[in-house]
Protein backbone atom coordinates (compact mmCIF):
# COMPACT_ATOMS: atom_id res chain seq x y z
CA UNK A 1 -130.58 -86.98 -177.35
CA UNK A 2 -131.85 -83.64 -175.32
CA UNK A 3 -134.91 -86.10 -174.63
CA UNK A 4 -132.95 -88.61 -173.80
CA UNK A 5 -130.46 -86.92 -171.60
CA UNK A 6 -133.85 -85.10 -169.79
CA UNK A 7 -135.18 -88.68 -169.31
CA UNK A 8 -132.07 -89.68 -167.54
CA UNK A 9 -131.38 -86.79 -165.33
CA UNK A 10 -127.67 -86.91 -166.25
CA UNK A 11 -125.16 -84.54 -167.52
CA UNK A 12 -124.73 -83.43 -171.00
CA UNK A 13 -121.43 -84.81 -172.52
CA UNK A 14 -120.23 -83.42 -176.25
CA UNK A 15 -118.02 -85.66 -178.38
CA UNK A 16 -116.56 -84.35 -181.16
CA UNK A 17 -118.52 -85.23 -185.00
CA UNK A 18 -117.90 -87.56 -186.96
CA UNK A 19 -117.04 -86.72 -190.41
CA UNK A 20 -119.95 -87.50 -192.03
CA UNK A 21 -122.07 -87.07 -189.54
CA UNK A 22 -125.09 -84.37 -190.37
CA UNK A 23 -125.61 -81.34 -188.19
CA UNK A 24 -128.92 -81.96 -187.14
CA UNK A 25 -131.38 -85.35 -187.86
CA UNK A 26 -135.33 -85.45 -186.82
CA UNK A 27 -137.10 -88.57 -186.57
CA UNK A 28 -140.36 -88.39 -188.24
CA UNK A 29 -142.61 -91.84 -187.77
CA UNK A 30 -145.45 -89.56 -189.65
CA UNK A 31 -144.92 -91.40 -193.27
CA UNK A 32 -144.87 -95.30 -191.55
CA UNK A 33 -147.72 -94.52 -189.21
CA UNK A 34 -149.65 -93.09 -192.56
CA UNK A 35 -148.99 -95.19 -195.22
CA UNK A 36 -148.63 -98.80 -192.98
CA UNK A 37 -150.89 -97.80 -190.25
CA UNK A 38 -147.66 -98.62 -187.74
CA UNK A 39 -147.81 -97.52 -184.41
CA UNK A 40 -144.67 -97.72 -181.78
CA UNK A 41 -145.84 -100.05 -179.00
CA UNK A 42 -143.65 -98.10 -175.85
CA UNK A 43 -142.79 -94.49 -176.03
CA UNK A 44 -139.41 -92.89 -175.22
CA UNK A 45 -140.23 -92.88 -171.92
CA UNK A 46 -141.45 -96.21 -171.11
CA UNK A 47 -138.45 -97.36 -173.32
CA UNK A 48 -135.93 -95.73 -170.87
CA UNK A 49 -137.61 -96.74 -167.85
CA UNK A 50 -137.46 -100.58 -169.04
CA UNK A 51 -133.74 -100.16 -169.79
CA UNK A 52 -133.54 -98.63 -166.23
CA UNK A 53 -135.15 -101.78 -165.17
CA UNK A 54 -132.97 -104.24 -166.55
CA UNK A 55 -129.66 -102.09 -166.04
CA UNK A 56 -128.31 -105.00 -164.46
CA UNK A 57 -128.51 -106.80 -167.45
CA UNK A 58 -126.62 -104.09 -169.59
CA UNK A 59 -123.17 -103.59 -167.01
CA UNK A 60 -121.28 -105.95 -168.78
CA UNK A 61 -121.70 -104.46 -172.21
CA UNK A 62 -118.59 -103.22 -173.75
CA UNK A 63 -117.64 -99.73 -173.19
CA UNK A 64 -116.68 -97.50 -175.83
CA UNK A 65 -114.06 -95.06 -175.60
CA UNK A 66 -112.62 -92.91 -178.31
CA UNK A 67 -109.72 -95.89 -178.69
CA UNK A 68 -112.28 -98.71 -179.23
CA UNK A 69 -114.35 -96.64 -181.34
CA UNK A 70 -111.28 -95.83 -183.46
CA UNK A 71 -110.58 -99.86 -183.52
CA UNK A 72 -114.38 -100.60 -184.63
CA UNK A 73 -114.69 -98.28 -187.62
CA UNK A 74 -111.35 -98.25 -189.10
CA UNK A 75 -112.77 -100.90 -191.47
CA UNK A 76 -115.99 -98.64 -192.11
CA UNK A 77 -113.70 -95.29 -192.66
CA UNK A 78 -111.67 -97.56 -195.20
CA UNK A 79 -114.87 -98.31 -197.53
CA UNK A 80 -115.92 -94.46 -197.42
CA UNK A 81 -112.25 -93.53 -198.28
CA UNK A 82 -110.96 -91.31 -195.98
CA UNK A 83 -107.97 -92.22 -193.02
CA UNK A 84 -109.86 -89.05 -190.54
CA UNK A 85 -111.05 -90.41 -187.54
């Protein structure tokens, strides 16, 4: 996200964790790009940059706020068995 953010030029914005949610994650493409030869055809960077591009298309994506998120996974909190959103 640090990446991301840096990519972006925007401000940093914390949201509280999720419960369940791990501290810290790393992505790791070493195992796929040994074992099936993969390779990732755009880097982060180009990525961003052709989301910039098309931005246009994106604006009339939903937005989420902390009440729509709350609406989406109530189902999902359900199946892991806990009411704390």
């Amino acid at each position: 996200m640090n990446r991301l953010v840096e990519l972006l030029g925007g401000e940093v914005t914390y949201i509280p964790k999720r419960p369940g949610e791990p501290d810290c994650t790393f992505a790791d493409i070493t195992k796929i790009r040994r074992e099936l030869k993969w390779q990732p055809k755009v880097d982060i960077k180009q990525g961003v940059d052709n989301v910039l591009a098309n931005i246009d298309y994106w604006k009339s994506a939903p937005v989420w706020t902390p009440a729509t998120i709350a609406t989406a996974t109530e189902d999902w909190f359900k199946y892991l068995g806990s009411d704390d959103k």
